[in-house]
C-alpha atoms as a PDB file:
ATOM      1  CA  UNK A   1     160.142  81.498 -28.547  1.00  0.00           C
ATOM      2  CA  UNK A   2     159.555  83.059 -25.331  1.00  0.00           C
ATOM      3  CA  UNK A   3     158.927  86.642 -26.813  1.00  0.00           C
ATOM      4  CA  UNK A   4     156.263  84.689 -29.106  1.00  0.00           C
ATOM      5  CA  UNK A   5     154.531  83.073 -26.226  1.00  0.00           C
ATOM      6  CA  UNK A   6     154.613  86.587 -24.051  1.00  0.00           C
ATOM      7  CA  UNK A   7     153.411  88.510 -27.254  1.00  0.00           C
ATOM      8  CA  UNK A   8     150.204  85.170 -27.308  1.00  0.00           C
ATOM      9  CA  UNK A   9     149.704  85.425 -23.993  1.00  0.00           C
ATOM     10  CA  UNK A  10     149.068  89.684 -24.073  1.00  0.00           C
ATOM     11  CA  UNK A  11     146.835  89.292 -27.270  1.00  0.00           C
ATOM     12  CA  UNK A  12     144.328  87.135 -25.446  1.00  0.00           C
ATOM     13  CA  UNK A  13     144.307  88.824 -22.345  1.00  0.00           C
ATOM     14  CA  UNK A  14     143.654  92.186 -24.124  1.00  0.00           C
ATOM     15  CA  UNK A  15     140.864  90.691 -26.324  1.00  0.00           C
ATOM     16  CA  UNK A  16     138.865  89.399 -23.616  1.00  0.00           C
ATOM     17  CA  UNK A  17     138.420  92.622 -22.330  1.00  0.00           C
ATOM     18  CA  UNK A  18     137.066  94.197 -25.622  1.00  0.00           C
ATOM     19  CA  UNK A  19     133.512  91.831 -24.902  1.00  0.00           C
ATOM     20  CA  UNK A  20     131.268  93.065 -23.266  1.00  0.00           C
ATOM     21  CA  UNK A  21     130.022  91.775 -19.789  1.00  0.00           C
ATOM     22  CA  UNK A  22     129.388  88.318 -19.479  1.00  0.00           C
ATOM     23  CA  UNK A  23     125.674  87.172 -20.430  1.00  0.00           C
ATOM     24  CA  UNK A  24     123.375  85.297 -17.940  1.00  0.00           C
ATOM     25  CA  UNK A  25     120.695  83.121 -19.203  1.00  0.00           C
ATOM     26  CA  UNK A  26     118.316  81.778 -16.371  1.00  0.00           C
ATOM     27  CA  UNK A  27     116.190  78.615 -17.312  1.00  0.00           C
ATOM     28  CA  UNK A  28     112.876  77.843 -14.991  1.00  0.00           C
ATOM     29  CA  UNK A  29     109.964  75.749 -15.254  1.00  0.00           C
ATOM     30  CA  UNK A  30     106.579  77.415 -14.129  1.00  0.00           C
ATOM     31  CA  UNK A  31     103.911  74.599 -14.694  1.00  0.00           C
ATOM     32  CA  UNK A  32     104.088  73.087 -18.204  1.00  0.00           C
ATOM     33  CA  UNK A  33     106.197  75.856 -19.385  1.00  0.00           C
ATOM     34  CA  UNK A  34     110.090  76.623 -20.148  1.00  0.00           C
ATOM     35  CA  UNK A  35     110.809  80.358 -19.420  1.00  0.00           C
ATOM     36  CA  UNK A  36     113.851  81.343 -20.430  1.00  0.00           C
ATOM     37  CA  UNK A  37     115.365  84.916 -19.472  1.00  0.00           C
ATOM     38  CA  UNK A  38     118.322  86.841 -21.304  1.00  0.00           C
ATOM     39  CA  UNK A  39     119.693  89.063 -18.251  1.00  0.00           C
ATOM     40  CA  UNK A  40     123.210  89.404 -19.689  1.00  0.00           C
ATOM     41  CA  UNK A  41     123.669  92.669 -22.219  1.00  0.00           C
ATOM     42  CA  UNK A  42     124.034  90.282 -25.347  1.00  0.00           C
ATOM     43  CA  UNK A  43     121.610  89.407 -27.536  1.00  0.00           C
ATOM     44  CA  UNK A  44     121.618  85.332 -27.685  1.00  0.00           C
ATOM     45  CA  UNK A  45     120.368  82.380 -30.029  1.00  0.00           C
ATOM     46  CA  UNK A  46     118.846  79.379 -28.076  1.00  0.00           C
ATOM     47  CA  UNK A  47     118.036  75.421 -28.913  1.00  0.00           C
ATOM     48  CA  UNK A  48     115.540  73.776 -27.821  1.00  0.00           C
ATOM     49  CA  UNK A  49     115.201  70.427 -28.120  1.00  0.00           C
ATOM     50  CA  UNK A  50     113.522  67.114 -26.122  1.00  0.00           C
ATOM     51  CA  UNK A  51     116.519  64.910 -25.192  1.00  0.00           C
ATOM     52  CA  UNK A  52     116.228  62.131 -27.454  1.00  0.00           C
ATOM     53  CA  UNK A  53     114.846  64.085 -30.346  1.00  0.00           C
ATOM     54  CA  UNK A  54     117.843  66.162 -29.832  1.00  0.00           C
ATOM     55  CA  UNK A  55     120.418  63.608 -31.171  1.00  0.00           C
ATOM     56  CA  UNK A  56     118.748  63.249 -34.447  1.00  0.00           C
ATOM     57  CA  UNK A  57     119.292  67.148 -35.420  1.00  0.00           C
ATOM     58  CA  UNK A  58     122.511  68.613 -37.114  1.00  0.00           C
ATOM     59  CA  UNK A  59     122.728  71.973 -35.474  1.00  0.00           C
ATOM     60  CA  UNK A  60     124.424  75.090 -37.361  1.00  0.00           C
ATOM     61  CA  UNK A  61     126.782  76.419 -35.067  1.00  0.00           C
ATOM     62  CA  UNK A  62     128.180  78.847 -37.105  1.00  0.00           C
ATOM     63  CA  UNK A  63     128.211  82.240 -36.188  1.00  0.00           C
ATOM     64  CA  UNK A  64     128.505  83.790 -39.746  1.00  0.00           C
ATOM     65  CA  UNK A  65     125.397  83.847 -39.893  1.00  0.00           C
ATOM     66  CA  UNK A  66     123.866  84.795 -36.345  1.00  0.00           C
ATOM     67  CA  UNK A  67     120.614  85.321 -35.807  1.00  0.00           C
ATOM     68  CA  UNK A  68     119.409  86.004 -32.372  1.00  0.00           C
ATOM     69  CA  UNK A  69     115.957  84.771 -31.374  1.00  0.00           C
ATOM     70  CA  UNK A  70     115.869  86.338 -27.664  1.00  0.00           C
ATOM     71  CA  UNK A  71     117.158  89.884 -27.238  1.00  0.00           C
ATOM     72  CA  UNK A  72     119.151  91.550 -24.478  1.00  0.00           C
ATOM     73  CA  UNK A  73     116.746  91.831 -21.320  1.00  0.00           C
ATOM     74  CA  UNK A  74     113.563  89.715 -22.684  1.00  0.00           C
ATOM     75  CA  UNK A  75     112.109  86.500 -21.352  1.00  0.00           C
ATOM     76  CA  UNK A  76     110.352  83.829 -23.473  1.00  0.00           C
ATOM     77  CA  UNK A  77     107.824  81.161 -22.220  1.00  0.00           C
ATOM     78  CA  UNK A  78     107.455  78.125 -24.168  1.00  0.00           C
ATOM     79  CA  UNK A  79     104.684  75.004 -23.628  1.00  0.00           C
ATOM     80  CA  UNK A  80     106.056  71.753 -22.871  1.00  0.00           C
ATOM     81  CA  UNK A  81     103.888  70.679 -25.512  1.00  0.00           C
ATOM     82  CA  UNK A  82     105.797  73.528 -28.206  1.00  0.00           C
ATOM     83  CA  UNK A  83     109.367  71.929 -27.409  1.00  0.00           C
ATOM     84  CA  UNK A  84     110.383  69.912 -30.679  1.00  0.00           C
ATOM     85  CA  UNK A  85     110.326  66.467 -29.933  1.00  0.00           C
ATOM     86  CA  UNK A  86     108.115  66.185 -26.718  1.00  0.00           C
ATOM     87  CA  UNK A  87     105.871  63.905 -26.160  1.00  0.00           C
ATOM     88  CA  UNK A  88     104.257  62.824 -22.482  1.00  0.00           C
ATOM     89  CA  UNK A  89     106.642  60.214 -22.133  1.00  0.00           C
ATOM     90  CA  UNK A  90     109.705  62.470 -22.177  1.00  0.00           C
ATOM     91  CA  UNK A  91     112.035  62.632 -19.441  1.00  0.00           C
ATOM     92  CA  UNK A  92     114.053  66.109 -20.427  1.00  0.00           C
ATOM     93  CA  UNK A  93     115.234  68.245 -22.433  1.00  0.00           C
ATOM     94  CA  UNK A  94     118.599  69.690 -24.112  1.00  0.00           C
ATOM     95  CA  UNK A  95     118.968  73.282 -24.277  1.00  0.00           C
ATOM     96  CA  UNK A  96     122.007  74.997 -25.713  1.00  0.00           C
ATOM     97  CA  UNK A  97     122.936  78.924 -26.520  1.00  0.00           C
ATOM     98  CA  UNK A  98     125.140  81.450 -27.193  1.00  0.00           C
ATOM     99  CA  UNK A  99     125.393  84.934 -27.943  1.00  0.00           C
ATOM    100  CA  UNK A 100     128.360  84.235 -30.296  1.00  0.00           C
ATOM    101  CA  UNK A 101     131.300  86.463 -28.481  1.00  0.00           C
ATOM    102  CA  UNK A 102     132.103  85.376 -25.400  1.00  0.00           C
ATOM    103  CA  UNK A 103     129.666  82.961 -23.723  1.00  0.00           C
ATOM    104  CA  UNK A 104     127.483  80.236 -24.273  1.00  0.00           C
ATOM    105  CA  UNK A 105     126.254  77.065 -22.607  1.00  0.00           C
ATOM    106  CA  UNK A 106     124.813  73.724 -23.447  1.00  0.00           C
ATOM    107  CA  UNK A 107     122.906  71.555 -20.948  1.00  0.00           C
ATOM    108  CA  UNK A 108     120.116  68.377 -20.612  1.00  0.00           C
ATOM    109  CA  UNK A 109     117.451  69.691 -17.662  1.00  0.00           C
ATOM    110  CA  UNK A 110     114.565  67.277 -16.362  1.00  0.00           C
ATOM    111  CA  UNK A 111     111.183  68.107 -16.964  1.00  0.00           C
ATOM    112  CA  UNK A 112     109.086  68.731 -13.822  1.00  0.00           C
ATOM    113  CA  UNK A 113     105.937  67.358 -14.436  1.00  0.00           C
END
């Protein structure tokens, strides 16, 4: 049992070196707008959603099937007004990613308006 544990413990230690570096998404607001900027060396996939609008949606997280919408070293801006969901009443939004290897993060942000 021991031996089985050690033989565990080396596998996962060894794979998590085999990713590359870990990827760093910053989130800002500039005026009405979300910018959101891939530094990490991953291509990711990103969700978008306002808050409340965000618990209606069945998300695929599946990463059969990945398709990255912001490459390694880009930036998007998106309107307020372009965020599914949003209306001038809403209080925040819920965005989520992951590059499908090694990191990924999900989070609800107030909107600065």
């Amino acid at each position: 049992m021991k031996c089985s544990i050690f033989l565990l413990l080396f596998a996962l230690i060894n794979c998590s070196d085999s990713y590359e570096t870990k990827t760093i998404i910053k989130l800002t607001q500039e005026q009405r707008d979300v910018k959101i900027v891939n530094e990490g060396p991953n291509d990711v996939r990103y969700f978008l959603f306002e808050s409340g609008f965000a618990a209606t949606v069945n998300i695929d997280t599946s990463c059969d099937n990945f398709k990255p919408n912001i490459k390694s070293g880009t930036s998007i801006s998106i309107a307020f007004e372009d965020i599914a969901g949003y209306d001038d009443d809403a209080e925040s939004f819920w965005f989520s990613w992951t590059d499908c290897k090694i990191s990924g993060n999900t989070q609800t942000i107030k909107f600065d308006q």
